[in-house]
Protein backbone atom coordinates (compact mmCIF):
# COMPACT_ATOMS: atom_id res chain seq x y z
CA UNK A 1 1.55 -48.97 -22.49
CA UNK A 2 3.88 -46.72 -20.65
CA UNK A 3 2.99 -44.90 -17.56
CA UNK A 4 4.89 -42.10 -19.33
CA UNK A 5 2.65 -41.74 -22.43
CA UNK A 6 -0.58 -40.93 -20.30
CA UNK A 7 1.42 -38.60 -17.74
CA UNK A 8 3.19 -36.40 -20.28
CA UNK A 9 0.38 -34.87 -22.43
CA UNK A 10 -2.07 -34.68 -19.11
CA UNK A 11 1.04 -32.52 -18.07
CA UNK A 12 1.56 -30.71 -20.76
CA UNK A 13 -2.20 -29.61 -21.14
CA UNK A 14 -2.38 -27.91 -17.77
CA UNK A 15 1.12 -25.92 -18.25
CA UNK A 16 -0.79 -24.67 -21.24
CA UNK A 17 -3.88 -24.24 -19.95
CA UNK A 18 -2.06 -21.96 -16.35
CA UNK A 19 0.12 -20.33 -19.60
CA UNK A 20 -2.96 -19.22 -21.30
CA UNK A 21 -4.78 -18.20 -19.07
CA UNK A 22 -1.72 -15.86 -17.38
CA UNK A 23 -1.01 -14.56 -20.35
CA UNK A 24 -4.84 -13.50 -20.95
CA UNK A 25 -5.18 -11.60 -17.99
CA UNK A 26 -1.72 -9.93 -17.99
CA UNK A 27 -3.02 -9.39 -22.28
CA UNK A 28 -6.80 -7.97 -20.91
CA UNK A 29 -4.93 -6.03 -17.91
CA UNK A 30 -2.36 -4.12 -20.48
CA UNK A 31 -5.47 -3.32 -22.82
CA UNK A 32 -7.79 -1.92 -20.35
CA UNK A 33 -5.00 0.37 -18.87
CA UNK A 34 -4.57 1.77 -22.57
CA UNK A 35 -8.19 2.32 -22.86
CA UNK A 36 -8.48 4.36 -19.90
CA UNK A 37 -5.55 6.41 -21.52
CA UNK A 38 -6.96 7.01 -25.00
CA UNK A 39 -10.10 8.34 -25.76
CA UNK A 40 -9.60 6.79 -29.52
CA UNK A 41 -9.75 3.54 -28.07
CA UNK A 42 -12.31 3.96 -25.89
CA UNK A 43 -14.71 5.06 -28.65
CA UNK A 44 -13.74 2.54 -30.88
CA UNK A 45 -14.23 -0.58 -28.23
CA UNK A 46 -17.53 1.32 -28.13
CA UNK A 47 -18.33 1.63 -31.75
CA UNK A 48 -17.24 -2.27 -31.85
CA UNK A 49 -19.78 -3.07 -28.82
CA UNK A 50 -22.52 -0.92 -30.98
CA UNK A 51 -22.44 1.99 -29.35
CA UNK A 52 -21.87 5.62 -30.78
CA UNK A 53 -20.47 7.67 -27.89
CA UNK A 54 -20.01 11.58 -28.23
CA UNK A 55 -17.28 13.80 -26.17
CA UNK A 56 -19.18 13.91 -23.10
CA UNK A 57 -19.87 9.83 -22.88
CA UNK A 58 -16.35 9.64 -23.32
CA UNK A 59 -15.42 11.44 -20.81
CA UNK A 60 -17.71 9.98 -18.06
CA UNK A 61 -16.67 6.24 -19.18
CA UNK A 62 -12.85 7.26 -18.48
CA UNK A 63 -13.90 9.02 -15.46
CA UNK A 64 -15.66 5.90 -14.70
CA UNK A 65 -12.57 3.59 -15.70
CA UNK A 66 -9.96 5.73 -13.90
CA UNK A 67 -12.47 5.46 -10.39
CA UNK A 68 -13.02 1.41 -10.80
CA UNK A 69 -8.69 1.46 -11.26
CA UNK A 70 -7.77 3.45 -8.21
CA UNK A 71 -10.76 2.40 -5.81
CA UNK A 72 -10.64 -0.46 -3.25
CA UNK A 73 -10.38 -3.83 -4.33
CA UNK A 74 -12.81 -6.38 -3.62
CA UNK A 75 -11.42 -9.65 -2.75
C-alpha cells in the first residue's frame, strides 16, 4: 500500500472541510446583512422560525440587527 493512497484523501477532506466551512460563513454573513436591509425577509425568517411579527416587531428586530452590526466586537 502506498503512502500516497492514505495521504491524498486525508488531504483532500480537510481542504473541503476549511472550503465549507469559509464558504458558510461568508454564505450566513451575506444573508444576515440582507435581512437587516429588508423587512420582507425579516418577517419571513420569522414566519419560518414560527413567529408572526407585525410592523412594530419589525422594526425593533432591525433596530436590534443594525445595533449588534455596528457595535463593538467581542473577541
Amino acid at each position: 500500500m502506498n503512502v500516497w493512497n492514505i495521504i491524498i484523501p486525508i488531504l483532500t477532506l480537510l481542504v473541503g472541510v476549511v472550503l465549507g466551512f469559509v464558504f458558510g460563513v461568508f454564505y450566513l454573513r451575506n444573508q444576515m446583512t440582507r435581512i437587516q436591509n429588508d423587512p420582507e425577509m425579516l418577517q419571513k425568517m420569522a414566519k419560518q422560525m414560527g413567529y408572526n411579527m407585525n410592523k412594530q416587531q419589525l422594526q425593533r428586530a432591525q433596530q436590534m440587527l443594525q445595533k449588534q452590526k455596528s457595535g463593538p466586537r467581542r473577541k
